[in-house]
Protein backbone atom coordinates (compact mmCIF):
# COMPACT_ATOMS: atom_id res chain seq x y z
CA UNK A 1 33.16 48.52 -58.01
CA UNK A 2 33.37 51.75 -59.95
CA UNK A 3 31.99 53.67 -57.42
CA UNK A 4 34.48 52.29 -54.29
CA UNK A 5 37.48 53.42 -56.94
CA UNK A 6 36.17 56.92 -57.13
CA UNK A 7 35.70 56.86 -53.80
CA UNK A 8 38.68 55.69 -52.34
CA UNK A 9 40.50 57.27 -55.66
CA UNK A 10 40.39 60.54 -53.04
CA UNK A 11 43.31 60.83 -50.79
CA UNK A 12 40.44 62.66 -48.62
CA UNK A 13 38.30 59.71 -48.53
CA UNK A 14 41.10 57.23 -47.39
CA UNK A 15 42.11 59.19 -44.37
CA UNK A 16 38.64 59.57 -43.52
CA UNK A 17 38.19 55.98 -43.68
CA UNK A 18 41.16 55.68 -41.14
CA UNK A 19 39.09 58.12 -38.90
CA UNK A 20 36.41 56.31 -39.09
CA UNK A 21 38.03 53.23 -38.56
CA UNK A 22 39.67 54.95 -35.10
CA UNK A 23 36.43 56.16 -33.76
CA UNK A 24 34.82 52.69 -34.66
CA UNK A 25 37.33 51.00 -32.25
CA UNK A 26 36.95 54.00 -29.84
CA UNK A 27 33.05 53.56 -29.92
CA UNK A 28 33.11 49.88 -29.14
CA UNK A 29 35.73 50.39 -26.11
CA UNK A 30 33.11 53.56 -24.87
CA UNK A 31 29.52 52.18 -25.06
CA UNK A 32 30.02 47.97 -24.69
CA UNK A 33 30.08 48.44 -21.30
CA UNK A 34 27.22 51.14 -21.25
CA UNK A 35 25.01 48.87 -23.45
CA UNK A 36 25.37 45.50 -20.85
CA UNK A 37 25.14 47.71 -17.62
CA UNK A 38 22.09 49.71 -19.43
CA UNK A 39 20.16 46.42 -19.98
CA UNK A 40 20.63 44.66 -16.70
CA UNK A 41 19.70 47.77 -14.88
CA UNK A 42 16.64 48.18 -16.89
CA UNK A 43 15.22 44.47 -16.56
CA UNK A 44 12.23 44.46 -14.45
CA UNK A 45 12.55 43.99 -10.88
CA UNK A 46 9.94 42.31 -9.96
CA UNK A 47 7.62 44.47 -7.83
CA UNK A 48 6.42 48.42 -8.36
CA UNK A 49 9.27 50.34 -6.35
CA UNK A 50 7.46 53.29 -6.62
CA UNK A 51 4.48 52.50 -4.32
CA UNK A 52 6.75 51.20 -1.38
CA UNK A 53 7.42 53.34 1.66
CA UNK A 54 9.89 52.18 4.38
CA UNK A 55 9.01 53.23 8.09
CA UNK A 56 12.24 53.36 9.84
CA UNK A 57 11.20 51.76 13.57
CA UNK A 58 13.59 52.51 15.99
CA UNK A 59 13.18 52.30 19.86
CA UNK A 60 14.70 54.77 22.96
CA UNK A 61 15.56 52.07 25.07
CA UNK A 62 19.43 50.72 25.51
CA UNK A 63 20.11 46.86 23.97
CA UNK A 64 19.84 44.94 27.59
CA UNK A 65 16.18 47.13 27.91
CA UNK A 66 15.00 46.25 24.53
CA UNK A 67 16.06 42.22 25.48
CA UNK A 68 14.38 42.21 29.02
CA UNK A 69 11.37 44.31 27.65
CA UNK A 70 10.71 42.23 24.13
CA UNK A 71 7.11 41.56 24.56
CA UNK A 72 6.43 44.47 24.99
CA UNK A 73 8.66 46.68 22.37
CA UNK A 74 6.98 43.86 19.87
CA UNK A 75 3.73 44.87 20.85
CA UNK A 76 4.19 48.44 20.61
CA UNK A 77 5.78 47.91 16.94
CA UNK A 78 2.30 45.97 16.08
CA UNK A 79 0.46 49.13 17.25
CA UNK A 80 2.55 50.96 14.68
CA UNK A 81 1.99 48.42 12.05
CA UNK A 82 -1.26 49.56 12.81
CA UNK A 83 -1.41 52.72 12.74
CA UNK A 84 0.50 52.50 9.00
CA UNK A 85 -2.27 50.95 7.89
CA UNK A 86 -4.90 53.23 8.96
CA UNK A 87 -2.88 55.65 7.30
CA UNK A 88 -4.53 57.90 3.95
CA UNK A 89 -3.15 56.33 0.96
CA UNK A 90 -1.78 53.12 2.25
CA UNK A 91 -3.20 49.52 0.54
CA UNK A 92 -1.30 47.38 2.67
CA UNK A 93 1.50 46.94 5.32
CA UNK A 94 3.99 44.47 6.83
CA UNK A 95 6.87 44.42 9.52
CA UNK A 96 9.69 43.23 7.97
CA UNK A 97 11.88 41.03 10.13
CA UNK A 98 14.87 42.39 8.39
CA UNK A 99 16.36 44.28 5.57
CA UNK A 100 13.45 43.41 2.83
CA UNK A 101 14.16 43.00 -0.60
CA UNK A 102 14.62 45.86 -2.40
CA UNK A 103 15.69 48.49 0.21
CA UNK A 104 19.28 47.67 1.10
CA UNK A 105 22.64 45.21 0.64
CA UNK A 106 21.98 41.81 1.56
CA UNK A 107 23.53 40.04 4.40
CA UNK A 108 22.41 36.56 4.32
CA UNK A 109 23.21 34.19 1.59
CA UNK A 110 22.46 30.12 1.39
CA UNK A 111 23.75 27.98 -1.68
CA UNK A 112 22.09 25.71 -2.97
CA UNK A 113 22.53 21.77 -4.02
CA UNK A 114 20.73 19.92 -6.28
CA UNK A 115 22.01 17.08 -8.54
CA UNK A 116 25.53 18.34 -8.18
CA UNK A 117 24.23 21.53 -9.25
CA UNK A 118 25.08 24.89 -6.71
CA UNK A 119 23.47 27.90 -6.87
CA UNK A 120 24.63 31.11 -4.52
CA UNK A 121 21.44 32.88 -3.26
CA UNK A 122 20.82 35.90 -1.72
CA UNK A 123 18.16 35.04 1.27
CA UNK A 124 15.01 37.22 2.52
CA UNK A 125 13.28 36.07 5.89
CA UNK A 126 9.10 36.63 6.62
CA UNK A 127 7.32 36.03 9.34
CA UNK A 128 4.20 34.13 10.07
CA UNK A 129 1.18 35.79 8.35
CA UNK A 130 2.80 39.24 7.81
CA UNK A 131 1.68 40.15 3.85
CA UNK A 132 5.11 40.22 2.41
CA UNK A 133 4.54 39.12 -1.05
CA UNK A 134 1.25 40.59 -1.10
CA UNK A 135 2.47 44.40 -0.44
CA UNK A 136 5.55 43.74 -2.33
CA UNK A 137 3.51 42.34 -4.98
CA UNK A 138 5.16 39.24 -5.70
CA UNK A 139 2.92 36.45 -7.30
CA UNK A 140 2.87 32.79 -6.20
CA UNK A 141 2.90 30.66 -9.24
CA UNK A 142 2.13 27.15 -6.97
CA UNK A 143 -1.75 26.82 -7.24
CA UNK A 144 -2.05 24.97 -4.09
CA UNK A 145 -0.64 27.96 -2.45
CA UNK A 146 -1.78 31.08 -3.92
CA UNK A 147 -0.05 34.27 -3.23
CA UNK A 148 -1.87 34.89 0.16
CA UNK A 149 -0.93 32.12 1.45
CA UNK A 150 2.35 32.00 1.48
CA UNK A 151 3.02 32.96 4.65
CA UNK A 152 0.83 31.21 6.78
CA UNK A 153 1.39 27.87 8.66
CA UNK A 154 5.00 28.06 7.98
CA UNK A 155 7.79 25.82 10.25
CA UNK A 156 10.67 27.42 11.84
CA UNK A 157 13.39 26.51 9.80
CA UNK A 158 11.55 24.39 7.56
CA UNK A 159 9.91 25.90 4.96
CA UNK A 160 11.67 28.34 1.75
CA UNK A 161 9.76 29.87 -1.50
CA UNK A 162 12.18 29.53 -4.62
CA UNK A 163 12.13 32.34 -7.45
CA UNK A 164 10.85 31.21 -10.99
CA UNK A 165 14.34 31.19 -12.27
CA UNK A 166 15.57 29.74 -9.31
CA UNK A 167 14.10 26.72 -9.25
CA UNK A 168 14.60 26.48 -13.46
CA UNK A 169 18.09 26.39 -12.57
CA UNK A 170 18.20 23.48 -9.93
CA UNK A 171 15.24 21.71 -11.19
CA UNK A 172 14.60 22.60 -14.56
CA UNK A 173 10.99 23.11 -13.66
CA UNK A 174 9.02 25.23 -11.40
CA UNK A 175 6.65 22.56 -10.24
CA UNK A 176 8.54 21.63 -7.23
CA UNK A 177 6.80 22.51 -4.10
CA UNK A 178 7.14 19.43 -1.62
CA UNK A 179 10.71 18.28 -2.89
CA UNK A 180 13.84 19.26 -0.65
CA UNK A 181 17.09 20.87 -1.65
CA UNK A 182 20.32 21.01 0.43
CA UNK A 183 20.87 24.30 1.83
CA UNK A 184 24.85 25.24 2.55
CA UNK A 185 24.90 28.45 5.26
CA UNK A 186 26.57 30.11 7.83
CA UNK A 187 24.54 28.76 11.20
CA UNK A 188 24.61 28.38 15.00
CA UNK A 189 25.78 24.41 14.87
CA UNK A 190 24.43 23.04 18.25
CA UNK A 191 27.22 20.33 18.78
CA UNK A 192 29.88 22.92 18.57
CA UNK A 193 27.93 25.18 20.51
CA UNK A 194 29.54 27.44 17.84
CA UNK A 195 28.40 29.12 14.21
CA UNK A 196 29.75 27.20 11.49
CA UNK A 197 29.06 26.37 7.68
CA UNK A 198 25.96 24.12 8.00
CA UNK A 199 24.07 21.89 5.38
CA UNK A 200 20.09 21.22 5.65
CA UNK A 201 18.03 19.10 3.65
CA UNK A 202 15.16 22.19 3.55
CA UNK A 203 11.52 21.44 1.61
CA UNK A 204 10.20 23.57 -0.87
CA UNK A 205 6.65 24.72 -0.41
CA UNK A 206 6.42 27.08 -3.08
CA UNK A 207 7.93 29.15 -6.45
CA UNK A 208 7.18 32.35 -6.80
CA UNK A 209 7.39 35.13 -10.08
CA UNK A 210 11.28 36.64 -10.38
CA UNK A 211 12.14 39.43 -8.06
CA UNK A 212 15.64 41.22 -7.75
CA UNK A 213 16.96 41.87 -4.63
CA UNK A 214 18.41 45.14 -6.47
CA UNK A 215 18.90 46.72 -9.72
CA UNK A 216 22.49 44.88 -10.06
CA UNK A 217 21.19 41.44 -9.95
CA UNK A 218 21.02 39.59 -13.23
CA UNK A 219 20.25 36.07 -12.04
CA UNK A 220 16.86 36.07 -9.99
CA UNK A 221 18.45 33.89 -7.55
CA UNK A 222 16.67 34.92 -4.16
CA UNK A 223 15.60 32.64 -1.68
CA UNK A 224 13.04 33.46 0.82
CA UNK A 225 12.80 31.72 4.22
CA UNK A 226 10.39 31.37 7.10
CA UNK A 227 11.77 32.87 10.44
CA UNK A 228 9.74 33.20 13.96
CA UNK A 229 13.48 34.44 15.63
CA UNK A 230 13.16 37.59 17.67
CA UNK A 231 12.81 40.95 15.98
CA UNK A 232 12.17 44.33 17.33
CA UNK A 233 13.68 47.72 15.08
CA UNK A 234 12.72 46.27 12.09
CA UNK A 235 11.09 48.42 8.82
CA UNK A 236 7.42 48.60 7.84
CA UNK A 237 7.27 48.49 4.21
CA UNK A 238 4.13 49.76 3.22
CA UNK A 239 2.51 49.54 -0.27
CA UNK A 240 0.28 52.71 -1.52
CA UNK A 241 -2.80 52.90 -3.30
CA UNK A 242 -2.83 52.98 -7.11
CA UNK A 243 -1.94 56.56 -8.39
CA UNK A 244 -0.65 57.97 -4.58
CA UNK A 245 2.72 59.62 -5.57
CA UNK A 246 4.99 58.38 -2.99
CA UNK A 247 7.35 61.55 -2.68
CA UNK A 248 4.09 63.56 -1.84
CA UNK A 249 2.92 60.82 0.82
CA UNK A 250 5.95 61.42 2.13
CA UNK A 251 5.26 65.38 2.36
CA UNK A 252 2.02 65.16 3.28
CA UNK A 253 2.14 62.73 6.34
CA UNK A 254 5.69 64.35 8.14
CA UNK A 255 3.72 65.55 10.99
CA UNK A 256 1.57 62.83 11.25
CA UNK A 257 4.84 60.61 11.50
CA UNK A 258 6.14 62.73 14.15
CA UNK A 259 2.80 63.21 16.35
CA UNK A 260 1.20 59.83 15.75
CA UNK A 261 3.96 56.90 14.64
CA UNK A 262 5.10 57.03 18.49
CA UNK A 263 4.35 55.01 21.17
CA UNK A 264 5.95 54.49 24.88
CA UNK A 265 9.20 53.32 23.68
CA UNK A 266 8.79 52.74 19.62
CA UNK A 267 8.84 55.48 17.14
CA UNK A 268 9.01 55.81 13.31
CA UNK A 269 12.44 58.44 12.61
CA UNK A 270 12.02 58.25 8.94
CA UNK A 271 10.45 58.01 5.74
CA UNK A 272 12.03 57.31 2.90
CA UNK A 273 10.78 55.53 -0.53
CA UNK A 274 11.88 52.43 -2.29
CA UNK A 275 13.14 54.29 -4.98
CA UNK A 276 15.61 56.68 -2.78
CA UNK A 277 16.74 53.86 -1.07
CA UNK A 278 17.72 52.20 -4.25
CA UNK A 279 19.38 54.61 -5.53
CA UNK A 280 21.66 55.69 -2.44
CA UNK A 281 22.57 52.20 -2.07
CA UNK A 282 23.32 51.05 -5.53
CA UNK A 283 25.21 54.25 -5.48
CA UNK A 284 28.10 52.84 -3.12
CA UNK A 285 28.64 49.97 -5.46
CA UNK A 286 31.70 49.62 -7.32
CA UNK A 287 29.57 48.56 -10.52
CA UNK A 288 27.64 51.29 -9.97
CA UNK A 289 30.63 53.72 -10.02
CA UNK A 290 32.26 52.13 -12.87
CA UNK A 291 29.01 52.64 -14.74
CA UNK A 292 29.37 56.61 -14.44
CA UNK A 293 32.26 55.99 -15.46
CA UNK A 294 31.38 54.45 -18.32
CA UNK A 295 29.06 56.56 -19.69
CA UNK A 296 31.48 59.70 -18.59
CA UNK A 297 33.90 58.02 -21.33
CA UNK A 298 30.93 57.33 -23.93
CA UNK A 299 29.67 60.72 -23.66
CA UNK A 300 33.15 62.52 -24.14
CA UNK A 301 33.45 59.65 -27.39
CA UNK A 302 29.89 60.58 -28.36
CA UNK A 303 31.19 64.47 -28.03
CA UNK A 304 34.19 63.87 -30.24
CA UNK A 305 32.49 61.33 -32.90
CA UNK A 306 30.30 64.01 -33.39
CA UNK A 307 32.76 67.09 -33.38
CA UNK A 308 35.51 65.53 -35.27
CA UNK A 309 33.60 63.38 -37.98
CA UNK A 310 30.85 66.27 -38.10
CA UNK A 311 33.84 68.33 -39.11
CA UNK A 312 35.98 66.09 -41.69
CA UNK A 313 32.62 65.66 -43.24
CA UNK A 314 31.46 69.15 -43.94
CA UNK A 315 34.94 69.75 -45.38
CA UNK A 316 35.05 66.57 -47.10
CA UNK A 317 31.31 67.56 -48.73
CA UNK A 318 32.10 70.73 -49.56
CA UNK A 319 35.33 70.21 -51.42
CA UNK A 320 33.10 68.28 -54.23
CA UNK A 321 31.14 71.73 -54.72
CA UNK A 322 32.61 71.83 -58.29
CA UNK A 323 31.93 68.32 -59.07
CA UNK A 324 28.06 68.86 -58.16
CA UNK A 325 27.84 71.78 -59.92
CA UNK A 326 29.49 69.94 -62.97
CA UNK A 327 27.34 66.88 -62.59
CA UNK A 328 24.12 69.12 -62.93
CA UNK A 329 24.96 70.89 -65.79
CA UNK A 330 24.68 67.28 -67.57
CA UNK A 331 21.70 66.89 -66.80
CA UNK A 332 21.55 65.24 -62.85
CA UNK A 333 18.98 66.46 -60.81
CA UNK A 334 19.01 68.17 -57.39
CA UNK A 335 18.10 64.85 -55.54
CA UNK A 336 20.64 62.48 -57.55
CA UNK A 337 23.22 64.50 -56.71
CA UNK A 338 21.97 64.35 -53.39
CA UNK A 339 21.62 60.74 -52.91
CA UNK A 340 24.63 60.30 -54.14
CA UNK A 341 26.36 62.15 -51.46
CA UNK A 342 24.30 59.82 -48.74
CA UNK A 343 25.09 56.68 -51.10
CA UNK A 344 29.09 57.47 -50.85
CA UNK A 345 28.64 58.29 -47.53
CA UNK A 346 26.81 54.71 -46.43
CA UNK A 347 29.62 52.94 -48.61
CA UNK A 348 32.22 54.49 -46.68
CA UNK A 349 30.90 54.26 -43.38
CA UNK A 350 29.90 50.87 -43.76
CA UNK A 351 33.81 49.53 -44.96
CA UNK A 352 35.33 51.66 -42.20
CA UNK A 353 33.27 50.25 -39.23
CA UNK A 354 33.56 46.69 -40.76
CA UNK A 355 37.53 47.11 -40.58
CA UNK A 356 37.00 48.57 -37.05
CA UNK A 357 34.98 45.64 -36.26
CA UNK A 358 37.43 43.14 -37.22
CA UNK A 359 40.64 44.67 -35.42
CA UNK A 360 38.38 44.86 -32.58
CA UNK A 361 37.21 41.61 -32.73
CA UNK A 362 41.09 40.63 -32.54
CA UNK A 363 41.24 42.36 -29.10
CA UNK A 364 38.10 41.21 -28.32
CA UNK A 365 39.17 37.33 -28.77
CA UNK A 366 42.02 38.06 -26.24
CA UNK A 367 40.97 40.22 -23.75
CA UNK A 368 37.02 39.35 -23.69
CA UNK A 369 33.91 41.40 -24.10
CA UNK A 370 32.61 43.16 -21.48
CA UNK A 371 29.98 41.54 -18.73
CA UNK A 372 30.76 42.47 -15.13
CA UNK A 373 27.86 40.80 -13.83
CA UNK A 374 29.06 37.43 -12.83
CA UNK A 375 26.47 34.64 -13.16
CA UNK A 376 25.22 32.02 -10.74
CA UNK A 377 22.16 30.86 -11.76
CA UNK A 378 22.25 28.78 -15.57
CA UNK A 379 18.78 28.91 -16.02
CA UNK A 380 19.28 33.15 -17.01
CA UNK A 381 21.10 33.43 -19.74
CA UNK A 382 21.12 37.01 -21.77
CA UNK A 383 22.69 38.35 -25.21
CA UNK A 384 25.89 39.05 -23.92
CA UNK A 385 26.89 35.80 -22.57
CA UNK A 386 27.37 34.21 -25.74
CA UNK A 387 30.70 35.93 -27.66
CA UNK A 388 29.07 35.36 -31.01
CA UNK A 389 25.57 37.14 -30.58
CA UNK A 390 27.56 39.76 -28.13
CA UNK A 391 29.51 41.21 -30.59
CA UNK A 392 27.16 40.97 -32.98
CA UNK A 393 24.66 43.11 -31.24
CA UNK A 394 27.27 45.69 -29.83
CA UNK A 395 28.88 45.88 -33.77
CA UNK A 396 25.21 46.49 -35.05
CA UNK A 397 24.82 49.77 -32.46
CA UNK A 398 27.87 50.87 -32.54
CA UNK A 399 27.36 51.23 -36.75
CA UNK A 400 24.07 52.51 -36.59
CA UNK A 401 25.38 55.42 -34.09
CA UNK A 402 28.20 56.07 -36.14
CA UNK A 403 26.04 56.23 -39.53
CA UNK A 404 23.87 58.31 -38.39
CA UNK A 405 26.32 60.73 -37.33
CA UNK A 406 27.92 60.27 -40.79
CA UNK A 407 24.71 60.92 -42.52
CA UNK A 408 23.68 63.64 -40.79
CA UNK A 409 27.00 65.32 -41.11
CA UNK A 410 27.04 64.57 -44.56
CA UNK A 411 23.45 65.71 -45.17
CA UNK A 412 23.48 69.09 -44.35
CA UNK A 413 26.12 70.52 -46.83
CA UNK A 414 24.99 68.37 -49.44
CA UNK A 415 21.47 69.85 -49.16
CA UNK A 416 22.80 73.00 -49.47
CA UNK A 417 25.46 72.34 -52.53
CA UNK A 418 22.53 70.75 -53.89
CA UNK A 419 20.38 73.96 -53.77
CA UNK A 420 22.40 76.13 -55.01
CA UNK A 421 22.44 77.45 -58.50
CA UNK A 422 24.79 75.22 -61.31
CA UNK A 423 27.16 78.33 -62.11
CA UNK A 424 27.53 79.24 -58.15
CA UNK A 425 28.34 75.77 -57.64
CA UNK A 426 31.28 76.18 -60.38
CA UNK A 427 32.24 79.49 -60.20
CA UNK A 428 32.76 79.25 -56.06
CA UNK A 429 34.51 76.26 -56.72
């Protein structure tokens, strides 16, 4: 108690307290958001991004050609698949039947029922016996269908694979290959001879380990379903070897691509990898946008925490000079003095962001903390859904960043008052 009246007995030390008190608030408003969007775009996808490469397939014929010559634009696209897969570097390959998971927005989306429970899904369609969760890596966790096996003997329209997470939050287990689930989607309805919202009773045949469809998505939730509909322009996704740098597999096979991936009326325009694609498409995303933001208004607090408390701090420190030098001469040693300096310092710091804390947590209780990542799937629940453990965590960083800059700031003319001699100390004073 002694030493919080000396402290705070300063006039200095009370409007530094205020200061710190400001930039505590300031810090929470700056880096909650940075912290939640930081996490959920650092959980792992899934699969190894940087070993896919996406052939773009494209053909030179007009839409009524392409229709009246399928068979035969299919065929040619097989040769390609081919060809990929002869290809130096390349483990495995697989025509994709439409925008794969991973490399582009989603267009297709099923909810699903269970027990009154409703889950929105983003859905990915494979084809009979075409290696998709074995070049995208994705591991079957039904025995009775291990993870090459998942795409053969598969019914049009009657078979879907469930994510881990998925299927925890309609069924609460993952052992549920062979049960059905009602399927709510947008559908050609053959009595209206019309599309229209249409529910199916679909069966499960198996759950597979969590995948994100992209870096964004914080609930697991994909569905994947069996499709033998027509498909011709559609990407290879190929998966390299271990330790084949995609960029330079890229480089290296450009003429290759141009002189080889072409047949009559099929050609592969472009190469691009997984992680390229990623980024220029997460990079149209409001969320994405908002998160430059973000850290664009975290950096210029970071800038000013440490410019403006850096500064009130080395004047603060070095307006005690006298009162160091007086406090050796009766005896204290260089490192008491010291750690004395880092002691008032942690006191200090510690009240201010507590304050800061608490008139933040008033604004907090009104206006909510931040999330932006709206949640479909109950089964995936992370730190900052709860209120309580949220602002807990986000209090704890935001006071170690701050104390650190305190301590620092704090350190570094202490040192120095320390080091000097007991009659500089006075007589400068």
């Amino acid at each position: 108690m002694k030493q919080l009246k000396d402290i705070f007995g300063r006039k200095t030390s009370i409007w530094l307290t205020l200061e710190l008190v400001l930039v505590t608030f300031a810090c929470w408003w700056a880096f909650d958001p940075v912290l939640v969007t930081g996490y959920i775009t650092h959980l792992p996808l899934g699969y190894d991004p940087d070993r896919l490469v996406q052939f773009q397939v494209v053909s030179n014929l007009s839409k009524e050609e392409l229709y009246n010559n399928f068979g035969d634009t299919q065929s040619e696209e097989e040769s390609l698949l081919k060809k990929v897969q002869e290809m130096d570097g390349v483990e495995m390959a697989y025509r994709a039947h439409s925008i794969p998971i991973g490399f582009g927005n989603v267009g297709s989306f099923h909810g699903l029922i269970h027990n009154g429970d409703s889950i929105l899904t983003h859905s990915f369609y494979f084809m009979n016996d075409d290696k998709m969760f074995e070049v995208l890596g994705i591991e079957s966790l039904t025995p009775e269908v291990p993870t090459a096996e998942l795409t053969h003997d598969c019914e049009w329209e009657r078979t879907i694979i469930l994510t881990r997470s998925l299927a925890m939050g309609l069924f609460g287990t993952i052992d549920v290959a062979g049960r059905t689930v009602k399927a709510n989607f947008y559908g050609w309805d053959d009595d209206k001879e019309d599309y229209a919202w249409l529910t199916k009773d679909l069966p499960i045949r198996a759950v597979v380990e969590d995948v994100r469809y992209d870096i964004y998505d914080r609930d697991y939730a994909n569905l994947f379903l069996f499709t033998n509909g027509p498909s011709t322009s559609v990407p290879i996704i190929a998966r390299l070897r271990e330790g084949v740098n995609a960029e330079r597999f890229i480089e290296e096979h450009q003429q290759e691509m141009q002189h080889d991936l072409v047949t009559a009326h099929c050609y592969v325009r472009q190469m691009q990898t997984a992680r390229q694609i990623e980024e220029k498409e997460t990079g149209r995303y409001p969320v994405s946008r908002q998160t430059r933001r973000n850290l664009l208004i975290a950096a210029f607090f970071a800038i000013n925490l440490a410019f403006g408390v850096f500064g009130t701090l080395l004047m603060y420190t070095r307006q005690r000079r006298e009162e160091a030098g007086v406090r050796r001469a009766f005896g204290a040693t260089k490192w008491s003095v010291f750690l004395g300096f880092i002691r008032e310092a942690w006191l200090l710091t510690t009240i201010s962001v507590i304050l800061g804390c608490i008139i933040y947590f008033q604004f907090a209780a009104a206006r909510g903390l931040f999330k932006g990542f709206e949640s479909h799937n109950p089964a995936v629940r992370y730190w900052f859904d709860d209120f309580g453990t949220h602002f807990l965590v986000v209090s704890i960083i935001v006071y170690l960043i701050i104390l650190c800059a305190v301590l620092i700031a704090t350190a570094i003319p202490a040192w120095r008052i320390c080091r000097s001699t007991i009659t500089e100390a006075i007589k400068e004073e």
